[in-house]
C-alpha atoms as a PDB file:
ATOM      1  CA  UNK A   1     172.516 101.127  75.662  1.00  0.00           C
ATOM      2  CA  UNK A   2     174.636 103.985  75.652  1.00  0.00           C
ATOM      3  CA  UNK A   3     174.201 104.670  71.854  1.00  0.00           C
ATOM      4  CA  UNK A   4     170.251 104.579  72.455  1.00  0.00           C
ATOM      5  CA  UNK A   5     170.534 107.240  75.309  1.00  0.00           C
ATOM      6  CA  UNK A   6     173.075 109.545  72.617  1.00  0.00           C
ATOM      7  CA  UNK A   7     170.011 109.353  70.260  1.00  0.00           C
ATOM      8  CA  UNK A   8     167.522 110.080  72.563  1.00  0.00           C
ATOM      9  CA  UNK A   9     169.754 112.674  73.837  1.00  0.00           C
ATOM     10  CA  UNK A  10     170.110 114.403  70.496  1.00  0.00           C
ATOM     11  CA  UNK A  11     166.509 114.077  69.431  1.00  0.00           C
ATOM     12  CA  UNK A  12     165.489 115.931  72.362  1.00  0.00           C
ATOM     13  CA  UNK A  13     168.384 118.864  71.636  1.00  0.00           C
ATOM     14  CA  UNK A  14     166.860 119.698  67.932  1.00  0.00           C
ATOM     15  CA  UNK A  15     163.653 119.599  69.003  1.00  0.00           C
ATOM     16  CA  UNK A  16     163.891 122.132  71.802  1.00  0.00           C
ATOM     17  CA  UNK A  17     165.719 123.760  69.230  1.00  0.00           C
ATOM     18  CA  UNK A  18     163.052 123.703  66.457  1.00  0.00           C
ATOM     19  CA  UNK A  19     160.384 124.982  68.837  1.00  0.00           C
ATOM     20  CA  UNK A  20     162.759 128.208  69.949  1.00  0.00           C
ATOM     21  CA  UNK A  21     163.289 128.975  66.477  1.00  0.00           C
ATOM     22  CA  UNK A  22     159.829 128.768  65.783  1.00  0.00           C
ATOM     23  CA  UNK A  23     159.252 131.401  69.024  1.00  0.00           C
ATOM     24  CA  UNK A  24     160.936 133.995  67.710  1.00  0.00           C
ATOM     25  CA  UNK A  25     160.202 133.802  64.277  1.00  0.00           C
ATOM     26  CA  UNK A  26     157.488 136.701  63.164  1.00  0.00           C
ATOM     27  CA  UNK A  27     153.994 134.897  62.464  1.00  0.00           C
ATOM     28  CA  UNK A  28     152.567 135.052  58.914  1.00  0.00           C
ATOM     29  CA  UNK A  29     148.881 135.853  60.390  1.00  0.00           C
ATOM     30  CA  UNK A  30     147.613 139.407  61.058  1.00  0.00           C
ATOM     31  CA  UNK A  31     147.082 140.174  64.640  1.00  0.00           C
ATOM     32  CA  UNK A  32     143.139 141.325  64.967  1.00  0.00           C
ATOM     33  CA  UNK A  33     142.669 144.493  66.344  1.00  0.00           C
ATOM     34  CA  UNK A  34     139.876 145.920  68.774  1.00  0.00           C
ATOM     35  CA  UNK A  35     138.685 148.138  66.188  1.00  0.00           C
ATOM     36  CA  UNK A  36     139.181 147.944  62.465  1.00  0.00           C
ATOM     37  CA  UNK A  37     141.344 150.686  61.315  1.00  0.00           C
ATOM     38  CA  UNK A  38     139.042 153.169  58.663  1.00  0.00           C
ATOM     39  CA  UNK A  39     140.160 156.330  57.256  1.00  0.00           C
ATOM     40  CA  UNK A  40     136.350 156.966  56.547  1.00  0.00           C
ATOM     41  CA  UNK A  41     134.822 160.285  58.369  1.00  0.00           C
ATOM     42  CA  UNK A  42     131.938 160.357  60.351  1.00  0.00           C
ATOM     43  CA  UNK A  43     128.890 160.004  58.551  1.00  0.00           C
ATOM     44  CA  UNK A  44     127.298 163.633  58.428  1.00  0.00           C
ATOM     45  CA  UNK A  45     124.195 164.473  59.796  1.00  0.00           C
ATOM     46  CA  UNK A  46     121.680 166.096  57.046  1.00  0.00           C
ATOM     47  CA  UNK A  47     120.519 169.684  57.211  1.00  0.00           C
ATOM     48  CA  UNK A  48     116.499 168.382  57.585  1.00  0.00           C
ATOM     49  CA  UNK A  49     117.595 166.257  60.237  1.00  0.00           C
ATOM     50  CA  UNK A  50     119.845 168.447  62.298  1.00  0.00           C
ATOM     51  CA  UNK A  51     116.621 170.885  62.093  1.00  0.00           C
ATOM     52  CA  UNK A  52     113.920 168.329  62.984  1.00  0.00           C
ATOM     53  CA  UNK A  53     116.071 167.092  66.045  1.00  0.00           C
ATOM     54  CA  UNK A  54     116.269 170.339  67.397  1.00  0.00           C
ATOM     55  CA  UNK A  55     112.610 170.717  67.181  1.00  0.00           C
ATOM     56  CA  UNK A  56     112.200 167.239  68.601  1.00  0.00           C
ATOM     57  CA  UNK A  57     114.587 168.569  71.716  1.00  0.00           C
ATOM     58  CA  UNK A  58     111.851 171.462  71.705  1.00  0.00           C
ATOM     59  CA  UNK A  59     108.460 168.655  71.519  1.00  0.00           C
ATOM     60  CA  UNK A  60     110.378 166.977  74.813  1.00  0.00           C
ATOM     61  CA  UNK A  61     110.674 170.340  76.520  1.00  0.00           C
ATOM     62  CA  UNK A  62     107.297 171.595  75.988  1.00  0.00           C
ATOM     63  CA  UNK A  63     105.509 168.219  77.174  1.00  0.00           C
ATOM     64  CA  UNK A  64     107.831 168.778  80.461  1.00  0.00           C
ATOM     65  CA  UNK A  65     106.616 172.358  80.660  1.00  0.00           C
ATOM     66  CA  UNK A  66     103.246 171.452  81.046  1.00  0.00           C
ATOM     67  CA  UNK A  67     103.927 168.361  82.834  1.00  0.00           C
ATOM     68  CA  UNK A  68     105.600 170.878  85.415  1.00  0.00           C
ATOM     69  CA  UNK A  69     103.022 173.393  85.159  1.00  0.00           C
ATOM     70  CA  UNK A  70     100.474 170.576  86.082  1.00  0.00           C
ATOM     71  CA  UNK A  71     102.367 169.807  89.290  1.00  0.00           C
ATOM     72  CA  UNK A  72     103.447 166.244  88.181  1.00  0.00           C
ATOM     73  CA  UNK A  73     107.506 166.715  87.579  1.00  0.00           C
ATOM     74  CA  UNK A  74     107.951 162.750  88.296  1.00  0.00           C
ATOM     75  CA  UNK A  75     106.823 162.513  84.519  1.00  0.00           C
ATOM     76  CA  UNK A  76     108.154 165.657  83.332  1.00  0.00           C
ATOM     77  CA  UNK A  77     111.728 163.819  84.020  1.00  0.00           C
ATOM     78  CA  UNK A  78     111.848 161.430  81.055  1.00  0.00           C
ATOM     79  CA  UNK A  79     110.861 164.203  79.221  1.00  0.00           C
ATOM     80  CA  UNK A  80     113.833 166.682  80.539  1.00  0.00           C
ATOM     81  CA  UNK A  81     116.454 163.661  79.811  1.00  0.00           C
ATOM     82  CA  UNK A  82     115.439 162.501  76.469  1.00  0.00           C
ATOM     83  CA  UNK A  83     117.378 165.324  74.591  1.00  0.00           C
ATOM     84  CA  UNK A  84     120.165 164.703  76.689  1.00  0.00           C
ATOM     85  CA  UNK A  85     120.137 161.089  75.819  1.00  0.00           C
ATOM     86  CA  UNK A  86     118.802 160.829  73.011  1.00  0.00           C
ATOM     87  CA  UNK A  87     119.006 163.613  70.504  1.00  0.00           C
ATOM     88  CA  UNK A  88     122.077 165.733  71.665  1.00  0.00           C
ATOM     89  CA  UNK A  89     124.721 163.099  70.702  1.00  0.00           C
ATOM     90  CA  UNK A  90     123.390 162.873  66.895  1.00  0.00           C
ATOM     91  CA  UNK A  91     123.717 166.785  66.497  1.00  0.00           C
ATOM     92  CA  UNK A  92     126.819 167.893  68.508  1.00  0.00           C
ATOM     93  CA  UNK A  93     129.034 167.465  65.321  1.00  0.00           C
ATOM     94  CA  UNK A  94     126.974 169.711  63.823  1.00  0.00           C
ATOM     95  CA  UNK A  95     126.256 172.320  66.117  1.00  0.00           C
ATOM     96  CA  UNK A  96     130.493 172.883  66.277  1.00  0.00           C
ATOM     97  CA  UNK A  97     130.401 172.957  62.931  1.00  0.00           C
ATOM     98  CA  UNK A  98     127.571 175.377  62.849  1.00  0.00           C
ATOM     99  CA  UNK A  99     129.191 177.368  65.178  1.00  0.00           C
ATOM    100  CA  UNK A 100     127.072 176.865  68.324  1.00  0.00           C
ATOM    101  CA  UNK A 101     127.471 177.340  71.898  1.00  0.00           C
ATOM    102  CA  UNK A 102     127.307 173.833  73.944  1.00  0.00           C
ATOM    103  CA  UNK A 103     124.301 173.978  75.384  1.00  0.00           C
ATOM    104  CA  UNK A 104     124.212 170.340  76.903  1.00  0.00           C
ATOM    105  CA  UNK A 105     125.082 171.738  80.341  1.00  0.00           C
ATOM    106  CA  UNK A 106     122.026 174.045  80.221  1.00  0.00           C
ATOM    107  CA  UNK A 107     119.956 170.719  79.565  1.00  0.00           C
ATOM    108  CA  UNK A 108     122.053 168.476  82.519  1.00  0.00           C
ATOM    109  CA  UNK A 109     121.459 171.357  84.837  1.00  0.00           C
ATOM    110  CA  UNK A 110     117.581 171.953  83.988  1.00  0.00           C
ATOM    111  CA  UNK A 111     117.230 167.878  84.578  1.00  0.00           C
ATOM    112  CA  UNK A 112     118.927 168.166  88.111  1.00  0.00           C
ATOM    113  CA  UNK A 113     117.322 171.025  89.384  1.00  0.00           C
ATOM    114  CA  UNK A 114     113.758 169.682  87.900  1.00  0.00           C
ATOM    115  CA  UNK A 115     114.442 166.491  89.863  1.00  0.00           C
ATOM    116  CA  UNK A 116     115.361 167.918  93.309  1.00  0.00           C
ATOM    117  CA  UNK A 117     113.536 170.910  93.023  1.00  0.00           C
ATOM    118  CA  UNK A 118     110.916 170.733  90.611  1.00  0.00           C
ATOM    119  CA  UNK A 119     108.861 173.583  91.860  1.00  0.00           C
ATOM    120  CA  UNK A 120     111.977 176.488  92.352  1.00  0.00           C
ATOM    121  CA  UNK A 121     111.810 179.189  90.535  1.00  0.00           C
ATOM    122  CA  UNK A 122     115.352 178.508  88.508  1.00  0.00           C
ATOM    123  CA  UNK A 123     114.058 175.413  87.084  1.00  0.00           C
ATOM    124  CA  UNK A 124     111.355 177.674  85.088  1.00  0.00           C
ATOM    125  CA  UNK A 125     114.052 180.200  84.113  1.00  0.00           C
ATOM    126  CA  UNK A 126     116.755 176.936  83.521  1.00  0.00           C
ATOM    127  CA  UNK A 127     113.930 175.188  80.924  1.00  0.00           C
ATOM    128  CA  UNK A 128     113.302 178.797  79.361  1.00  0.00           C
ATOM    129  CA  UNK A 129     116.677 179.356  78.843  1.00  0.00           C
ATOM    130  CA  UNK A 130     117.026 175.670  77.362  1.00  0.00           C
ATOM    131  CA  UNK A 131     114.125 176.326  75.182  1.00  0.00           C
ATOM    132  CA  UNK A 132     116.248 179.712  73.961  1.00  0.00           C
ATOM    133  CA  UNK A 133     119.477 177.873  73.194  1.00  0.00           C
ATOM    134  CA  UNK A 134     117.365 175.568  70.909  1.00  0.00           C
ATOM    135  CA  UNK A 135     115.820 178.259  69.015  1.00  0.00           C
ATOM    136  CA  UNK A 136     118.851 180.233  68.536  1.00  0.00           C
ATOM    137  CA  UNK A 137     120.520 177.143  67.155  1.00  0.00           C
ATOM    138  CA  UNK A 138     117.856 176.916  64.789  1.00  0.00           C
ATOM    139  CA  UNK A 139     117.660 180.625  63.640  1.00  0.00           C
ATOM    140  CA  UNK A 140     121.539 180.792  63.532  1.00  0.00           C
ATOM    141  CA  UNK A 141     121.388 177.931  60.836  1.00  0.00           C
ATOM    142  CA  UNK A 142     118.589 179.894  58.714  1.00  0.00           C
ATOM    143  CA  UNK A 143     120.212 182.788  58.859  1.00  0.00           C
ATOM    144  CA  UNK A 144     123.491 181.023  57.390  1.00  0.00           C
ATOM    145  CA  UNK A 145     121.574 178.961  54.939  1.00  0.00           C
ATOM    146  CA  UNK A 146     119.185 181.399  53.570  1.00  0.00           C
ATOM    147  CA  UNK A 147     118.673 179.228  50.439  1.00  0.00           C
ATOM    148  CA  UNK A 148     117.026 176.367  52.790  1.00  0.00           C
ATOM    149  CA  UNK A 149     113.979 179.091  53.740  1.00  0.00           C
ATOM    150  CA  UNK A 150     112.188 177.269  51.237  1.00  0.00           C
ATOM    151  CA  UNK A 151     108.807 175.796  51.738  1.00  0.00           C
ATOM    152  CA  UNK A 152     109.863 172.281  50.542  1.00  0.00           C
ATOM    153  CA  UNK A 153     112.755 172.397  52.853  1.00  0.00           C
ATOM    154  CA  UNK A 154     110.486 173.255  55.905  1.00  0.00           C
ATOM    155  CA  UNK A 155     107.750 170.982  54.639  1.00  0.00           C
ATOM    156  CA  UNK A 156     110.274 167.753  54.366  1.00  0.00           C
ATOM    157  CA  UNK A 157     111.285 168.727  58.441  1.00  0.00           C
ATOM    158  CA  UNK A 158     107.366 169.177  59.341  1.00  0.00           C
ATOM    159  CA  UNK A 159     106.225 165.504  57.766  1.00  0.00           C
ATOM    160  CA  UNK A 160     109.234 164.097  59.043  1.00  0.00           C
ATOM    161  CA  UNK A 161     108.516 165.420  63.065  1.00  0.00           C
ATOM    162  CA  UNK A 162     104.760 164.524  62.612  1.00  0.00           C
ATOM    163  CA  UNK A 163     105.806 160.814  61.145  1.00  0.00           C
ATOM    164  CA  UNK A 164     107.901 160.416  64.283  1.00  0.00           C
ATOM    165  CA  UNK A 165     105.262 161.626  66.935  1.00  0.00           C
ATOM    166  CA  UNK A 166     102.568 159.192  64.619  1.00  0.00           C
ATOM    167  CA  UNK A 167     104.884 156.111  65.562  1.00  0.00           C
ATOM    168  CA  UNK A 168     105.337 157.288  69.662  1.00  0.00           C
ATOM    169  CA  UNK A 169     101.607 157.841  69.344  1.00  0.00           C
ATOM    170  CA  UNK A 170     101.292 153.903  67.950  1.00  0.00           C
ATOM    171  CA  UNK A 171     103.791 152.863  70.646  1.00  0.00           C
ATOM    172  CA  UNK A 172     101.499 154.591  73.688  1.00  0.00           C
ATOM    173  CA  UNK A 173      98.704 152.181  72.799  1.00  0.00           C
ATOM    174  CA  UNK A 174      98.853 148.215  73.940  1.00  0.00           C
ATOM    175  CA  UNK A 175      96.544 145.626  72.516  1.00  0.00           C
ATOM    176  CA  UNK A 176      93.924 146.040  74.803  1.00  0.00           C
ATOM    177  CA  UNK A 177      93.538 149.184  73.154  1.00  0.00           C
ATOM    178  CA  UNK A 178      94.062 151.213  76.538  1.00  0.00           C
ATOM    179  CA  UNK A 179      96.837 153.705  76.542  1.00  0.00           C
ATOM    180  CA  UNK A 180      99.539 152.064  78.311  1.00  0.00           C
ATOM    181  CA  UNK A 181     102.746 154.116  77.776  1.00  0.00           C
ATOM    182  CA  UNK A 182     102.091 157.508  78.744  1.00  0.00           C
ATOM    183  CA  UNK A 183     105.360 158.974  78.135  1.00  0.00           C
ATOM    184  CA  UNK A 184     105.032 158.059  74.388  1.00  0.00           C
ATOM    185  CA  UNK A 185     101.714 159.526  73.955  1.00  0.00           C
ATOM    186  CA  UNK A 186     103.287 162.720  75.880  1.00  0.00           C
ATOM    187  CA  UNK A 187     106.340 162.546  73.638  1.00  0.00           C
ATOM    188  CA  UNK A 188     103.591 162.754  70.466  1.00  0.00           C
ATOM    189  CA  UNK A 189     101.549 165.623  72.066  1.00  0.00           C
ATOM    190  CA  UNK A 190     105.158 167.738  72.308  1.00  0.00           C
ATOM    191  CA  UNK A 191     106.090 166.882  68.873  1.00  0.00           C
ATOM    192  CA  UNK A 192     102.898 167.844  67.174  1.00  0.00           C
ATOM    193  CA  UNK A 193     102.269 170.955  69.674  1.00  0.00           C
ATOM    194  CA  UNK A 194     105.807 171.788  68.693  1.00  0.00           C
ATOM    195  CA  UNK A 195     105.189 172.041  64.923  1.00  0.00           C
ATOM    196  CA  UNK A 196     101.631 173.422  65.061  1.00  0.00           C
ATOM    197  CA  UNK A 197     103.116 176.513  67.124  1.00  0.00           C
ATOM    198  CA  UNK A 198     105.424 176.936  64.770  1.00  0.00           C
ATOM    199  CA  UNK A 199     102.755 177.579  62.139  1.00  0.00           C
ATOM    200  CA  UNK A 200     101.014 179.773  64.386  1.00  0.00           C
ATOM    201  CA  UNK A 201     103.413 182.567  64.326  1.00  0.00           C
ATOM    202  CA  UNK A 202     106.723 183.947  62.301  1.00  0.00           C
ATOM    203  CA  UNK A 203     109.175 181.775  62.418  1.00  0.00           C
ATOM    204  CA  UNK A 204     111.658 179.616  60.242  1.00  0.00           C
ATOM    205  CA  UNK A 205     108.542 178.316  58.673  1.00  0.00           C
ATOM    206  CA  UNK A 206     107.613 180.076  55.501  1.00  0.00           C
ATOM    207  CA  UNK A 207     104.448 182.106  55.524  1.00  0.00           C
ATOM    208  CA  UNK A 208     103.533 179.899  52.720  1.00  0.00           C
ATOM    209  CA  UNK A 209     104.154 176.919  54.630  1.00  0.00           C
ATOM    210  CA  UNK A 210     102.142 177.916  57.814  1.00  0.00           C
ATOM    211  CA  UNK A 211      98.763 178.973  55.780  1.00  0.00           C
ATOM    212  CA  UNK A 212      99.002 175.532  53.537  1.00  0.00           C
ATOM    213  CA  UNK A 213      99.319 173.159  57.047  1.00  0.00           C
ATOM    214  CA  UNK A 214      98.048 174.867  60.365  1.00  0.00           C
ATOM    215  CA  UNK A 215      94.323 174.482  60.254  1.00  0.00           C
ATOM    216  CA  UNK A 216      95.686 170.614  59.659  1.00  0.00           C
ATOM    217  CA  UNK A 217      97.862 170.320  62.033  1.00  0.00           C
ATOM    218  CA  UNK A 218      95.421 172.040  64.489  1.00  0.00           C
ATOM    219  CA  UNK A 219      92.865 169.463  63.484  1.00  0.00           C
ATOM    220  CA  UNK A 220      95.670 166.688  64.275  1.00  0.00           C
ATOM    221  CA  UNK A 221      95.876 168.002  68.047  1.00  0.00           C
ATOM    222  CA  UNK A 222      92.368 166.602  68.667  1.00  0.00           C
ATOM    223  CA  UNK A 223      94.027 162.950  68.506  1.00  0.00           C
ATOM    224  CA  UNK A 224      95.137 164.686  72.277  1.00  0.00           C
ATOM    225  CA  UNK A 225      92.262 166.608  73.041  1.00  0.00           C
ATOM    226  CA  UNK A 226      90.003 164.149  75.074  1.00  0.00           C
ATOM    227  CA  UNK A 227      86.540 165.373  76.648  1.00  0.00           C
ATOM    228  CA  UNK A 228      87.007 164.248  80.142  1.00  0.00           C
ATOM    229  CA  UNK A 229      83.462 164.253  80.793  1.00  0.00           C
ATOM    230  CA  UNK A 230      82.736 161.453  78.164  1.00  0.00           C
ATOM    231  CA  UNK A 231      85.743 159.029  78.866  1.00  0.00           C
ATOM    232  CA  UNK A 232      84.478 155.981  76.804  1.00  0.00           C
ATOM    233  CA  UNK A 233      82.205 156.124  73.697  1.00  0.00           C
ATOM    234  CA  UNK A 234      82.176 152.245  73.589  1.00  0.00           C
ATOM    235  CA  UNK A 235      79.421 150.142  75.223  1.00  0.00           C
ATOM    236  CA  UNK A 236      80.347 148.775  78.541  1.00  0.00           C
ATOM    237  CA  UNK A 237      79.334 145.732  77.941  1.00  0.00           C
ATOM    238  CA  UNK A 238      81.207 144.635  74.918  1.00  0.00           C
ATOM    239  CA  UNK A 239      85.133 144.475  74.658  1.00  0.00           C
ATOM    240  CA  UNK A 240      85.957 147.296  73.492  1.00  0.00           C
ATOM    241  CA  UNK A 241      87.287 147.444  69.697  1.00  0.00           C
ATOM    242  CA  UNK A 242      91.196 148.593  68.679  1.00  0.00           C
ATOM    243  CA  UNK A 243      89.748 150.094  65.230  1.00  0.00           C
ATOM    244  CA  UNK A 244      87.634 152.629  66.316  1.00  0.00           C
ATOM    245  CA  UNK A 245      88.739 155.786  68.665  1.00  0.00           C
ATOM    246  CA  UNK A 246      86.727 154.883  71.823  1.00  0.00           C
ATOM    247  CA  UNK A 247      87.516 158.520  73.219  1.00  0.00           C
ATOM    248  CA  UNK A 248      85.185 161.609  72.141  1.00  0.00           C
ATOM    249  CA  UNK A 249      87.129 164.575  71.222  1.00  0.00           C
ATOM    250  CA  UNK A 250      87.165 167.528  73.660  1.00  0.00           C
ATOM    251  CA  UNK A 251      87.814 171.190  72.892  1.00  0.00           C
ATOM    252  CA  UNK A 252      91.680 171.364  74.321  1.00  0.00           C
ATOM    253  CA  UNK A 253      94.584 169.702  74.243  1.00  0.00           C
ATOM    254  CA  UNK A 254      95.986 167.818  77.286  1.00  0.00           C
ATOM    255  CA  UNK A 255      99.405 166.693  77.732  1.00  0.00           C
ATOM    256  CA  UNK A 256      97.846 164.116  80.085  1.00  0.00           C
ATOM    257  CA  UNK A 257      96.370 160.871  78.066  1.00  0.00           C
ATOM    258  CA  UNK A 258      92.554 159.503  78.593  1.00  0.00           C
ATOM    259  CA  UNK A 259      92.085 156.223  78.827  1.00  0.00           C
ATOM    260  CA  UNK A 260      91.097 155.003  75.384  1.00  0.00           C
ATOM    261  CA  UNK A 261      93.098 157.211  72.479  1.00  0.00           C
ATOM    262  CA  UNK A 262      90.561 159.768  70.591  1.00  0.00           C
ATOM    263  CA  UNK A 263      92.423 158.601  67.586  1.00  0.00           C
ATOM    264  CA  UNK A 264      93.418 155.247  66.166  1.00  0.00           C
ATOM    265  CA  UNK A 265      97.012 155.074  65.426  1.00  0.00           C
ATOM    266  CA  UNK A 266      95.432 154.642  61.952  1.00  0.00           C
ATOM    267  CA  UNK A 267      93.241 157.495  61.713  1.00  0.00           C
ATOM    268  CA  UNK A 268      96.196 159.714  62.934  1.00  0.00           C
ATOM    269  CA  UNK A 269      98.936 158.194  60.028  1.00  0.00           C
ATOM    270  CA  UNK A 270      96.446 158.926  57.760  1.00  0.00           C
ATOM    271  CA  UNK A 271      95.567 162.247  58.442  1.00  0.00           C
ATOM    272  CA  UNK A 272      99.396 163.221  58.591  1.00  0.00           C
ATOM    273  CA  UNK A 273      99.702 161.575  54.790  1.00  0.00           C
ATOM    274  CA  UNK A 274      96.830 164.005  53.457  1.00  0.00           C
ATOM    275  CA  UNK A 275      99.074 166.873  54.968  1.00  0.00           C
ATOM    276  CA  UNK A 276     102.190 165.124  53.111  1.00  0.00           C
ATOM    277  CA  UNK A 277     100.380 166.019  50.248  1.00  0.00           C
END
C-alpha cells in the first residue's frame, strides 16, 4: 500500500512540474495584434479629386444658402454638415500639405449657429466666409500648380462633379417614381449649380473650358427647373410611368424638388455623357 501511495505521490510531483515548465516557457505562436503593423503611407488623395471635393463642399453650401434664403434652415442642416462629415476628412492631408489654413472650425461654427439661429445675421457672414475659405483653397492650389490650368485637367474635375450629382439625382427618386429623398435631389441641384457658375465667370476654369460646356450645363439645370403651375404632365388616371419625366420644365431653377422629377435619371446621365465628350 505504501509503495502505491510513493507512486502516486511522485506521479503527481513531475506532473505539476511539467505543467510549470511549460508556463514559463516562451510560446512558438505569434501573439495577434489589434492592428497589423504596415510601414505603408497613407494612400494620397489625387489632385482632380482634392479639387472636385472642394467644389462638392461648395454644391452643399450653396443648396444651404438658398435653403436659408427660402426660410426653411431645418433642411439647410444636412446640407451645412455634409462637408463636415463627409468631405473634410478625405482632404485634410492635403490641405496641410498644400499649405492651408484649417478651416473645419469655420464649417462647425456655421452648422451651430445655422441650427440655433438660423435667421442671425452671423450665420450669413459665417457661410460667406466658409464659402471664401473654400475658394481660396482652390485658387491657392492653381496658383501653385500652374501646369494643371489645363482644360483637360478642369474638364476631368467638371464630368467627375456632374457624374456624382447624376447618381444623388438617381438616389432622390423611389420606384413610384415620386421624388422621395429631397436632400439628394438638393445635394444634385448644388453640385450642378456649383459647376455651371463656375463657367459663368473667370475662374480656375479655362476660358476654353467655360465656352465648350456652359450653354450644356445650363441646359442640365432644367432637370431642377420645374414649372409649378403644371405639376404633372401624366394623365391622372393612369399610374404614372418611371421612363418618362412627368414634370414640365419651368424657366428657373429651384433648390426645392416638384413632385415628379423633370428629368429621368436616364435622360440626365445621358445628357452629362454628350458633355463628356
Amino acid at each position: 500500500m505504501k509503495n502505491i501511495l510513493k507512486y502516486v505521490f511522485i506521479t503527481l510531483v513531475v506532473a505539476l512540474l511539467v505543467v510549470g515548465i511549460r508556463y514559463y516557457l516562451p510560446s512558438n505562436t505569434p501573439t495577434k495584434t489589434s492592428e497589423p503593423f504596415s510601414n505603408s503611407e497613407p494612400e494620397k488623395i489625387l489632385d482632380e479629386d482634392y479639387i472636385k471635393n472642394l467644389g462638392l463642399m461648395q454644391g452643399h453650401l450653396i443648396a444651404a444658402k438658398d435653403l436659408l434664403n427660402g426660410g426653411t434652415p431645418d433642411q439647410a442642416q444636412s446640407h451645412l454638415e455634409h462637408p463636415i462629415e463627409e468631405l473634410y476628412g478625405e482632404i485634410q492631408d492635403k490641405l496641410k500639405e498644400e499649405g492651408v489654413d484649417n478651416f473645419k472650425n469655420n464649417l462647425e461654427d456655421l452648422y451651430e449657429k445655422a441650427k440655433y439661429q438660423p435667421y442671425s445675421q452671423d450665420v450669413t457672414k459665417e457661410l460667406d466666409g466658409a464659402m471664401a475659405k473654400i475658394k481660396s483653397a482652390i485658387d491657392s492650389f492653381f496658383e501653385k500648380n500652374k501646369n494643371l490650368q489645363s482644360p483637360e485637367f478642369a474638364e476631368k474635375v467638371i464630368i467627375s462633379i456632374l457624374n456624382t450629382a447624376s447618381e444623388e439625382y438617381e438616389a432622390a427618386i423611389g420606384r413610384n417614381c415620386n421624388i422621395v429623398a429631397p436632400i439628394e435631389y438638393q445635394d444634385s441641384f448644388g453640385f450642378v449649380k456649383y459647376v455651371y457658375n463656375k463657367l459663368s465667370q473667370k475662374s480656375w476654369v479655362p476660358d476654353q473650358t467655360r465656352e465648350k460646356m456652359k450653354s450644356d450645363v445650363k441646359n442640365l439645370l432644367k432637370a431642377w427647373s420645374p414649372n409649378k403651375d403644371k405639376p404633372f404632365k401624366g394623365k391622372v388616371s393612369e399610374p404614372p410611368n418611371c421612363l418618362e419625366a412627368l414634370s414640365p420644365s419651368g424657366e428657373t431653377e429651384s433648390v426645392y424638388p416638384p413632385k415628379y422629377p423633370v428629368m429621368t435619371p436616364a435622360q440626365l446621365s445621358e445628357e452629362i455623357a454628350k458633355i463628356s465628350k
